[in-house]
PDB file of N, CA and C in Angstrom:
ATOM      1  N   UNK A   1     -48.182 154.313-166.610  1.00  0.00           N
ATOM      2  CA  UNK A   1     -47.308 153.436-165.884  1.00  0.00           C
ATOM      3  C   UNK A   1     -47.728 151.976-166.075  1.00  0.00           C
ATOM      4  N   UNK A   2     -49.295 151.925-166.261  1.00  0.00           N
ATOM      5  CA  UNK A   2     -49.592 150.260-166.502  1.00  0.00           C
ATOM      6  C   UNK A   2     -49.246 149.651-167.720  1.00  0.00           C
ATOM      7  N   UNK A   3     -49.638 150.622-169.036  1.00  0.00           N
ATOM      8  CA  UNK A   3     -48.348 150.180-170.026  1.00  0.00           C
ATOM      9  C   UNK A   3     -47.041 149.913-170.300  1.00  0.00           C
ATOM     10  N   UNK A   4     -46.031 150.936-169.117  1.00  0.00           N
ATOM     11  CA  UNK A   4     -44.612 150.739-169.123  1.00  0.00           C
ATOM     12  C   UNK A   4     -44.538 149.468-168.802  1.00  0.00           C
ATOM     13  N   UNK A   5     -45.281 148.911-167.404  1.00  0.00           N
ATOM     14  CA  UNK A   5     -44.917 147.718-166.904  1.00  0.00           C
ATOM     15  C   UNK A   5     -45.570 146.959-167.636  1.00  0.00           C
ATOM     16  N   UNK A   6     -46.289 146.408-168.266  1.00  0.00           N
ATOM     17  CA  UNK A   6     -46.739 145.730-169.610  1.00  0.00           C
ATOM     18  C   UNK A   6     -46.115 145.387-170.262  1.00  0.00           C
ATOM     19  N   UNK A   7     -44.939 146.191-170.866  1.00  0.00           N
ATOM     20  CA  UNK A   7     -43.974 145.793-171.561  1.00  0.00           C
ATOM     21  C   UNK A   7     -42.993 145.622-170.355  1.00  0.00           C
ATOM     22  N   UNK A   8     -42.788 144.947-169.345  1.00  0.00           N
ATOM     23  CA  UNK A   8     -41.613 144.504-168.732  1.00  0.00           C
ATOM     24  C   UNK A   8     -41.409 142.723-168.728  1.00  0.00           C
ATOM     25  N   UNK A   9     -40.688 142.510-169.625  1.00  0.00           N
ATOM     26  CA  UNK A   9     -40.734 140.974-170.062  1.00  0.00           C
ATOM     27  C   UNK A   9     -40.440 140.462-168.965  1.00  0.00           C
ATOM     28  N   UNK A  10     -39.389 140.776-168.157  1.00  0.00           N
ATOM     29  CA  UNK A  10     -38.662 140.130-166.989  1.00  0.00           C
ATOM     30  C   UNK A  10     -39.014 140.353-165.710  1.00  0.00           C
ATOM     31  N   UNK A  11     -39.763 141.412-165.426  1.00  0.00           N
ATOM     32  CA  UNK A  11     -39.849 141.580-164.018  1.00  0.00           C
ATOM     33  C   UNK A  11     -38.781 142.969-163.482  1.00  0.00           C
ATOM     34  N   UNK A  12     -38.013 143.725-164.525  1.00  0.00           N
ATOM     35  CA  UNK A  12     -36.905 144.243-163.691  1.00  0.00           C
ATOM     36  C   UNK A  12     -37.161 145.760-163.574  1.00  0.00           C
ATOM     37  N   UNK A  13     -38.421 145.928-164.593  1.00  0.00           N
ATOM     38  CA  UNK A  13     -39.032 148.129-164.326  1.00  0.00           C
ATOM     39  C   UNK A  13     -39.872 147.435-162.522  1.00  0.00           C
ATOM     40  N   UNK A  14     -40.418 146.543-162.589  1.00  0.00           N
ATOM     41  CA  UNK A  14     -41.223 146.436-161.348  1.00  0.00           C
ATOM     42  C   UNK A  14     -40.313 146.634-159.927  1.00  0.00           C
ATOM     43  N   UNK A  15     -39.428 145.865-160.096  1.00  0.00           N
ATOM     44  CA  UNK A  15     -38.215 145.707-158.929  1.00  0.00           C
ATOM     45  C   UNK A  15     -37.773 147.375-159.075  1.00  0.00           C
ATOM     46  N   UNK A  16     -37.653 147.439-159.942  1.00  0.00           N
ATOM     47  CA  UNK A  16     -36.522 149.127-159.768  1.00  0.00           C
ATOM     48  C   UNK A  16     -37.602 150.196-159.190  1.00  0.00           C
ATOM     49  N   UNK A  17     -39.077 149.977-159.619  1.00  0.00           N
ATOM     50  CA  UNK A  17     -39.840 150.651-158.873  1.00  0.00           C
ATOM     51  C   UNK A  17     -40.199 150.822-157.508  1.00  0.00           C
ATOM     52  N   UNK A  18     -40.188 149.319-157.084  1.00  0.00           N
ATOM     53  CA  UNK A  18     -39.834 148.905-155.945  1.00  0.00           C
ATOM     54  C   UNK A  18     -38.243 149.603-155.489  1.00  0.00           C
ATOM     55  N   UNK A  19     -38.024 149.342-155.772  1.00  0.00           N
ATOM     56  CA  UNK A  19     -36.376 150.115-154.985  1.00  0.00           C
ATOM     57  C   UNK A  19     -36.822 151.207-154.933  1.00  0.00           C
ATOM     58  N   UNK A  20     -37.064 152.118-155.733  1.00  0.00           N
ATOM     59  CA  UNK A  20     -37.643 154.065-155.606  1.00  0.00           C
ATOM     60  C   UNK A  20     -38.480 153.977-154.619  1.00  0.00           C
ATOM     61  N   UNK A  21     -39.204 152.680-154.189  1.00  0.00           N
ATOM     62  CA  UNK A  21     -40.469 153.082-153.717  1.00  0.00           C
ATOM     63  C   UNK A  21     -40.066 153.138-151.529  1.00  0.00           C
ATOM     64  N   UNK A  22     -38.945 152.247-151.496  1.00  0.00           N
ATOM     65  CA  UNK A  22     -38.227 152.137-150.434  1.00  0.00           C
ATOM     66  C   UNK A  22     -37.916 153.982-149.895  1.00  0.00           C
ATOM     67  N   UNK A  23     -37.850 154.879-150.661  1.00  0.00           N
ATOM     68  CA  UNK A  23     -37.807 156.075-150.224  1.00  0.00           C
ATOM     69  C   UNK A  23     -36.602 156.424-150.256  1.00  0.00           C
ATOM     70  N   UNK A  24     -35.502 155.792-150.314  1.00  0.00           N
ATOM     71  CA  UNK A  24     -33.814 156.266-150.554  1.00  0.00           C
ATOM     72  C   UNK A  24     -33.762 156.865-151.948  1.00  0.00           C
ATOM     73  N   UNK A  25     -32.446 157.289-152.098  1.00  0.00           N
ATOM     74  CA  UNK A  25     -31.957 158.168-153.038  1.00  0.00           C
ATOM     75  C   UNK A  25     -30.854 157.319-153.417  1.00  0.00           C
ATOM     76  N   UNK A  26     -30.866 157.046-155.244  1.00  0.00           N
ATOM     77  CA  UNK A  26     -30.049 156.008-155.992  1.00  0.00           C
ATOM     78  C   UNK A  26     -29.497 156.605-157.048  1.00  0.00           C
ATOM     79  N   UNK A  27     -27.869 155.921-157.418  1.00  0.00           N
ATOM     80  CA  UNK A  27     -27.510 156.870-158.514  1.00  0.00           C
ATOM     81  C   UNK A  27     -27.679 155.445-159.677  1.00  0.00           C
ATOM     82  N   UNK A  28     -27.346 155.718-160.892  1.00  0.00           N
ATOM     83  CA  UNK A  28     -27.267 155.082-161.698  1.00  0.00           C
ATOM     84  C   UNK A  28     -26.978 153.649-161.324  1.00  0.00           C
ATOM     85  N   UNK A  29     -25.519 153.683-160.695  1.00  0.00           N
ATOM     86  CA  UNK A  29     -24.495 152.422-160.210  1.00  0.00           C
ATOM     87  C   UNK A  29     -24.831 151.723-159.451  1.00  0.00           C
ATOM     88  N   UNK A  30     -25.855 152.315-157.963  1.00  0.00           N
ATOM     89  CA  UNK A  30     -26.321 151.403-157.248  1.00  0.00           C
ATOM     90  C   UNK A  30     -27.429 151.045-158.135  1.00  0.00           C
ATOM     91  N   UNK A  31     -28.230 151.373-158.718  1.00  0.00           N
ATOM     92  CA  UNK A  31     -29.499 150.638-159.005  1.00  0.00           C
ATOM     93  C   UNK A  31     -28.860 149.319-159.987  1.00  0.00           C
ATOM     94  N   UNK A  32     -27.613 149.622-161.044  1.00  0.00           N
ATOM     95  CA  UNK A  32     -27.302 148.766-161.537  1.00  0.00           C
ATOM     96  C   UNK A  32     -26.917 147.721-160.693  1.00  0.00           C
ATOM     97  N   UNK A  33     -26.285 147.758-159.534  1.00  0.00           N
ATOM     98  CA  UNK A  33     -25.478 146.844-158.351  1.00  0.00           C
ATOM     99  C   UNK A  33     -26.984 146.142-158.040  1.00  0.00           C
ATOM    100  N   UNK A  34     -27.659 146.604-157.757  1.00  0.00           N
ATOM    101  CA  UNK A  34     -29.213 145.948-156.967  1.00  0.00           C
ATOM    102  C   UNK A  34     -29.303 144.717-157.889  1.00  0.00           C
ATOM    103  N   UNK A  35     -29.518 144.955-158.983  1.00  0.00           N
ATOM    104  CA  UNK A  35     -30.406 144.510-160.151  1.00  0.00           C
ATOM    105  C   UNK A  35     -29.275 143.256-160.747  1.00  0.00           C
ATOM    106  N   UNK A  36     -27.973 143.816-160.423  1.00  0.00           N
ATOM    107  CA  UNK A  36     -27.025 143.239-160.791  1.00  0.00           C
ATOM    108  C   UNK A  36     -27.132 141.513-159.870  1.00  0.00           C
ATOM    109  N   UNK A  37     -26.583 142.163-158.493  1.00  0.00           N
ATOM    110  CA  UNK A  37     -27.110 140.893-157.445  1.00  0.00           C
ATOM    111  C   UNK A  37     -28.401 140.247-157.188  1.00  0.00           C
ATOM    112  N   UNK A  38     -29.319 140.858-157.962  1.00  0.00           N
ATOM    113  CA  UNK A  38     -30.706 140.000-157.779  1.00  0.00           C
ATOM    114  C   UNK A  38     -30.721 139.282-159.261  1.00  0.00           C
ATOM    115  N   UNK A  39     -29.827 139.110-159.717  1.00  0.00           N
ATOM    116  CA  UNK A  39     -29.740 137.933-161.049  1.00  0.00           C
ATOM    117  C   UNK A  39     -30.118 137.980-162.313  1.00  0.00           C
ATOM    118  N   UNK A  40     -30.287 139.443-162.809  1.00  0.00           N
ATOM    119  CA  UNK A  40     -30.941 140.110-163.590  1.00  0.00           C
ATOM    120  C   UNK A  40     -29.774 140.297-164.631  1.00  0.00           C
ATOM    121  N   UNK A  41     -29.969 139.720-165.681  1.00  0.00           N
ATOM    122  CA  UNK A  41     -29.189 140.428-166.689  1.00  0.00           C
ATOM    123  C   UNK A  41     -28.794 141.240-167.757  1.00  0.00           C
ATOM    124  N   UNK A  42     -28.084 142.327-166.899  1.00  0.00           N
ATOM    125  CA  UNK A  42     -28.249 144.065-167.838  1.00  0.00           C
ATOM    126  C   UNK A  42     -27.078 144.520-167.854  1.00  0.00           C
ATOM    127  N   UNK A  43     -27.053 145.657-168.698  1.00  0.00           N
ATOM    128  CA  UNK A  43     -25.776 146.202-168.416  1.00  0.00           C
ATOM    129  C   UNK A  43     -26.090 147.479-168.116  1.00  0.00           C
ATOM    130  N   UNK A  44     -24.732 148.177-167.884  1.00  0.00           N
ATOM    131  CA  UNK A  44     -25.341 149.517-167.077  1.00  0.00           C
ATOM    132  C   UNK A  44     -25.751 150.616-167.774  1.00  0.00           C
ATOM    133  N   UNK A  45     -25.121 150.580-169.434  1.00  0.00           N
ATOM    134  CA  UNK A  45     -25.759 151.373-169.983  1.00  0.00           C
ATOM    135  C   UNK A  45     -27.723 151.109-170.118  1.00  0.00           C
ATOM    136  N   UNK A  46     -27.892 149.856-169.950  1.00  0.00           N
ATOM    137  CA  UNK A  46     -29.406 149.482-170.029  1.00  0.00           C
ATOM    138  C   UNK A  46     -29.988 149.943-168.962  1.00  0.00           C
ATOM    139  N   UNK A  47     -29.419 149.996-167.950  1.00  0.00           N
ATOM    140  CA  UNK A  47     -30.208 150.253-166.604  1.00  0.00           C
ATOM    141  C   UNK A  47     -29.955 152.259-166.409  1.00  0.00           C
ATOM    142  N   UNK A  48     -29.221 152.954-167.243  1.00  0.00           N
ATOM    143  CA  UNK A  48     -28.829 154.194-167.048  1.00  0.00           C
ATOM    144  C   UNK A  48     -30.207 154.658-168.063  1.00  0.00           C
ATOM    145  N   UNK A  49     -30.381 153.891-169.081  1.00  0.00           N
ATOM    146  CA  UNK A  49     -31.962 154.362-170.181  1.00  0.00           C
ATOM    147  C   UNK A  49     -33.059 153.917-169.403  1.00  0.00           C
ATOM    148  N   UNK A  50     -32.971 152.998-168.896  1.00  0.00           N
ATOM    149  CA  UNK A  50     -34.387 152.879-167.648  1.00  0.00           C
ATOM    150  C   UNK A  50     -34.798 153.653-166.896  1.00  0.00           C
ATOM    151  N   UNK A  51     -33.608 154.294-165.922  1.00  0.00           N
ATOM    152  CA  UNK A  51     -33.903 155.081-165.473  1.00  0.00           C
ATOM    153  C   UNK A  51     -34.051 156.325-165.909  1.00  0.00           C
ATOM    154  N   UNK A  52     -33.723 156.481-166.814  1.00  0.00           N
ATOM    155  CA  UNK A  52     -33.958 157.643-167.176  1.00  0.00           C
ATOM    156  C   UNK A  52     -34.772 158.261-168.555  1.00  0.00           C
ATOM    157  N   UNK A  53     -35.411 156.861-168.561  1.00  0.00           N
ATOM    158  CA  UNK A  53     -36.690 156.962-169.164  1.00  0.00           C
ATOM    159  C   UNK A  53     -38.018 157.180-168.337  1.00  0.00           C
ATOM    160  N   UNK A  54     -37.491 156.334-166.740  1.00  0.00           N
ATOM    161  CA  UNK A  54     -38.381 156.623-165.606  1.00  0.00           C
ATOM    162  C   UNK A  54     -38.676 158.350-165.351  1.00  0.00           C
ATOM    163  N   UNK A  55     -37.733 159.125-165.199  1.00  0.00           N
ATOM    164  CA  UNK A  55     -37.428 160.180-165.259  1.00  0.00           C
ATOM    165  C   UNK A  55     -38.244 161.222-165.939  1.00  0.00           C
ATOM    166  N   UNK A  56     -37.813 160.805-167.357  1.00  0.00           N
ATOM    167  CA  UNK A  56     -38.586 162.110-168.284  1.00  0.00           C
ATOM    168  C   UNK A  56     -39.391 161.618-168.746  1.00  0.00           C
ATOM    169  N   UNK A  57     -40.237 160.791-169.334  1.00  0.00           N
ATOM    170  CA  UNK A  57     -41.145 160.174-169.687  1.00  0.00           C
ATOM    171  C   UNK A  57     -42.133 159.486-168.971  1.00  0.00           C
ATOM    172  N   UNK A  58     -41.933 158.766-167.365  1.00  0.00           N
ATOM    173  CA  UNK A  58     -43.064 158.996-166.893  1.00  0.00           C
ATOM    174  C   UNK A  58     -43.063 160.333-165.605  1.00  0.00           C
ATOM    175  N   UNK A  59     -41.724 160.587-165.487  1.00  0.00           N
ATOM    176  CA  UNK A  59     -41.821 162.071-165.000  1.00  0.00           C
ATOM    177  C   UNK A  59     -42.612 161.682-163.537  1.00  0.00           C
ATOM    178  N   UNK A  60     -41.894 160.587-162.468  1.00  0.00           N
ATOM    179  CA  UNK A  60     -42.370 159.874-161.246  1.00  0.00           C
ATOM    180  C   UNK A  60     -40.952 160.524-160.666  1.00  0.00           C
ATOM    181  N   UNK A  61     -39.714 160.239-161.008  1.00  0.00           N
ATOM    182  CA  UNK A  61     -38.533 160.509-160.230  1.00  0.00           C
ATOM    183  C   UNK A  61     -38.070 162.013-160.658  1.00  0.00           C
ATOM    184  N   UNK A  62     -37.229 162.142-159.409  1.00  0.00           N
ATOM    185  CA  UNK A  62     -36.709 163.664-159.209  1.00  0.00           C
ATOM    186  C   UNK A  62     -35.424 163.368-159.619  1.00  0.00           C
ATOM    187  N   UNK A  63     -34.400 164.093-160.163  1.00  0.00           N
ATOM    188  CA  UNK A  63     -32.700 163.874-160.444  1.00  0.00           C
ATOM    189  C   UNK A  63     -31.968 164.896-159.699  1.00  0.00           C
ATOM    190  N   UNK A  64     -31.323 165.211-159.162  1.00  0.00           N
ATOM    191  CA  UNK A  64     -30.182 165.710-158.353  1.00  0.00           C
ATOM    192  C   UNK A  64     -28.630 165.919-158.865  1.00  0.00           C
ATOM    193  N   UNK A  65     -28.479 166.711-159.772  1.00  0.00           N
ATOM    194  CA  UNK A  65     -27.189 166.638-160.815  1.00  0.00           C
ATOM    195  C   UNK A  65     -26.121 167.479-160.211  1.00  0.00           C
ATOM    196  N   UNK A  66     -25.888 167.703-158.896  1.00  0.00           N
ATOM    197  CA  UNK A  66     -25.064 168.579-158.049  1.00  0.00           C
ATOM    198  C   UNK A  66     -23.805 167.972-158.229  1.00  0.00           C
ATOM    199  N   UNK A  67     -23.828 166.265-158.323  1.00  0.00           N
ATOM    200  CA  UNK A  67     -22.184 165.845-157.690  1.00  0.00           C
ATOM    201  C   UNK A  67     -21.975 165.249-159.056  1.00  0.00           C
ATOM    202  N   UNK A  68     -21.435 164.343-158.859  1.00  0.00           N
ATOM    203  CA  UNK A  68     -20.254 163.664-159.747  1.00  0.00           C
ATOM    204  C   UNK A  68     -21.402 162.351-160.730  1.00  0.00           C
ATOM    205  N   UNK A  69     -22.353 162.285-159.964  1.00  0.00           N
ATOM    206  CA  UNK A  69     -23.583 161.099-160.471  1.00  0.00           C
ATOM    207  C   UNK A  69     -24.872 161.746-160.268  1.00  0.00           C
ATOM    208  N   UNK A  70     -25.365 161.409-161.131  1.00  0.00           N
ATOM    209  CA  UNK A  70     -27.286 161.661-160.995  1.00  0.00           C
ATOM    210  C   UNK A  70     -27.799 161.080-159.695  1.00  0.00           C
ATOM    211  N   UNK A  71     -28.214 161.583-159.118  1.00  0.00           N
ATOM    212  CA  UNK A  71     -28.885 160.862-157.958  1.00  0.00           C
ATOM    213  C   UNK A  71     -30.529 160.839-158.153  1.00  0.00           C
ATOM    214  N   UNK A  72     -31.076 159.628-158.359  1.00  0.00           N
ATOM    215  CA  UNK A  72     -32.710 159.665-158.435  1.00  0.00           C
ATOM    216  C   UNK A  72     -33.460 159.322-157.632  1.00  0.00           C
ATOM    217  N   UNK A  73     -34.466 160.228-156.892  1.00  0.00           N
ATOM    218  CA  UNK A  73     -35.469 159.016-156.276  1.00  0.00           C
ATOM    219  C   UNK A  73     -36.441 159.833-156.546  1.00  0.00           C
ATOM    220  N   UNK A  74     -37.938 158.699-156.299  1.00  0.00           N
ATOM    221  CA  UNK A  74     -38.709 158.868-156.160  1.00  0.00           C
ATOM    222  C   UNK A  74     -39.890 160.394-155.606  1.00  0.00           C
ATOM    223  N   UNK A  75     -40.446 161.034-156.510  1.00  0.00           N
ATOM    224  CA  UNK A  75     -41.361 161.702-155.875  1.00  0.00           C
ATOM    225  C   UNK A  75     -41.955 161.819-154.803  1.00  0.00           C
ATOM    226  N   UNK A  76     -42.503 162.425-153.809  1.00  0.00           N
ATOM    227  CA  UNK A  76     -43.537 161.954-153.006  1.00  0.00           C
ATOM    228  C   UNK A  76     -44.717 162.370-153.152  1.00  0.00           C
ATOM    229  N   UNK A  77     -44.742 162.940-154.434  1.00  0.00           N
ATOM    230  CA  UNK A  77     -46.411 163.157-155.174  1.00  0.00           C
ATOM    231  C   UNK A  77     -47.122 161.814-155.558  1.00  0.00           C
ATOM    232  N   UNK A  78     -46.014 161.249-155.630  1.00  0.00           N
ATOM    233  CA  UNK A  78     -45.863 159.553-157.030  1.00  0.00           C
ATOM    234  C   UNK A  78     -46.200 158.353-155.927  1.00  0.00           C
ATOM    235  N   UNK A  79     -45.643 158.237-154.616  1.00  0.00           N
ATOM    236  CA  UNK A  79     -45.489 157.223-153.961  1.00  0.00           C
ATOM    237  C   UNK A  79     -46.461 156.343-153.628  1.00  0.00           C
ATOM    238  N   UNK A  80     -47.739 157.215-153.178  1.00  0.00           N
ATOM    239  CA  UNK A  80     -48.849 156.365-153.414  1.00  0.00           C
ATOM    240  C   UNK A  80     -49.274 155.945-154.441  1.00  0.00           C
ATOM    241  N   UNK A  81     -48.927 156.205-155.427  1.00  0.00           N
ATOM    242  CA  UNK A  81     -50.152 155.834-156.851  1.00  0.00           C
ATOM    243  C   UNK A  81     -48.990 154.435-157.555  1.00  0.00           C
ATOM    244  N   UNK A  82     -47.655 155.263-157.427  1.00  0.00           N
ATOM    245  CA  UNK A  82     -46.725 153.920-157.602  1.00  0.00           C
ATOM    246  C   UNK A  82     -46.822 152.497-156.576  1.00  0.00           C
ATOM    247  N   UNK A  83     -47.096 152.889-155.732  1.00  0.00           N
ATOM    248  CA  UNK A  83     -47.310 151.854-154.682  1.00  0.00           C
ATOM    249  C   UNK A  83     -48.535 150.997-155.052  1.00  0.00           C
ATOM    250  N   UNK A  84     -49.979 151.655-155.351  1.00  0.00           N
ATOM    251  CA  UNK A  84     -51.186 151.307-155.333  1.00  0.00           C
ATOM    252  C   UNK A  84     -50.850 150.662-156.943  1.00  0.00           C
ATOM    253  N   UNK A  85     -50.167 150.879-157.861  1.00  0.00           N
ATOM    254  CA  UNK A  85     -50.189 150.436-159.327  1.00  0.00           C
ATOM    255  C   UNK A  85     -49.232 149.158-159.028  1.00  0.00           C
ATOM    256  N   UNK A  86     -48.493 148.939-158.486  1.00  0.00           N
ATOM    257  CA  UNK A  86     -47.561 148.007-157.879  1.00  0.00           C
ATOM    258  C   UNK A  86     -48.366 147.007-157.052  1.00  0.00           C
ATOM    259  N   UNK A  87     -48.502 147.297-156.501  1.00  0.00           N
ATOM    260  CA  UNK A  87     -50.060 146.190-155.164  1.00  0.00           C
ATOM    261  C   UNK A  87     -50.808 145.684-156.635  1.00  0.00           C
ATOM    262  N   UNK A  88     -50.944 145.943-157.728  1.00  0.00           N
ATOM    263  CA  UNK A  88     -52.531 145.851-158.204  1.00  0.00           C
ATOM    264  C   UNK A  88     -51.917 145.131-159.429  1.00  0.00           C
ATOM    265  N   UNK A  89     -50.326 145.216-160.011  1.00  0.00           N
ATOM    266  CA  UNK A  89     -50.316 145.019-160.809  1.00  0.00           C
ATOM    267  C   UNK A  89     -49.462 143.061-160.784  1.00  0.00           C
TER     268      UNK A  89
END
């Protein structure tokens, strides 16, 4: 995870971690909407490979494929160590 965020030129894997880390459950669209209004500029296919690079590759978030959208949040195996890598980083 300290390498992912290493390569975050802008600041915007940190924030989205931060959002998972709030404990709610996000689909693709809101995280794009967040990121969208905090002045960040992405598009949603960019923010749909983020997350879901978060997903299977560092394998921190859970997915929920029941409805009509992915719904992701956060582990609660993950929350402390994401939290403590976040504080530190």
């Amino acid at each position: 995870m300290i390498k992912y965020l290493g390569r975050d030129e802008n600041g915007i894997r940190k924030v989205v971690l931060n959002l998972f880390l709030t404990g709610d459950k996000f689909t693709t669209g809101e995280v794009y909407d967040f990121l969208d209004k905090g002045n960040f500029e992405v598009s949603y296919r960019g923010v749909s490979a983020m997350v879901g690079l978060m997903n299977t590759r560092l394998g921190i978030l859970s997915i929920n494929v029941t409805g009509d959208h992915n719904v992701y949040s956060l582990k609660e195996s993950y929350k402390n160590i994401v939290g403590s890598v976040l504080e530190n980083y």
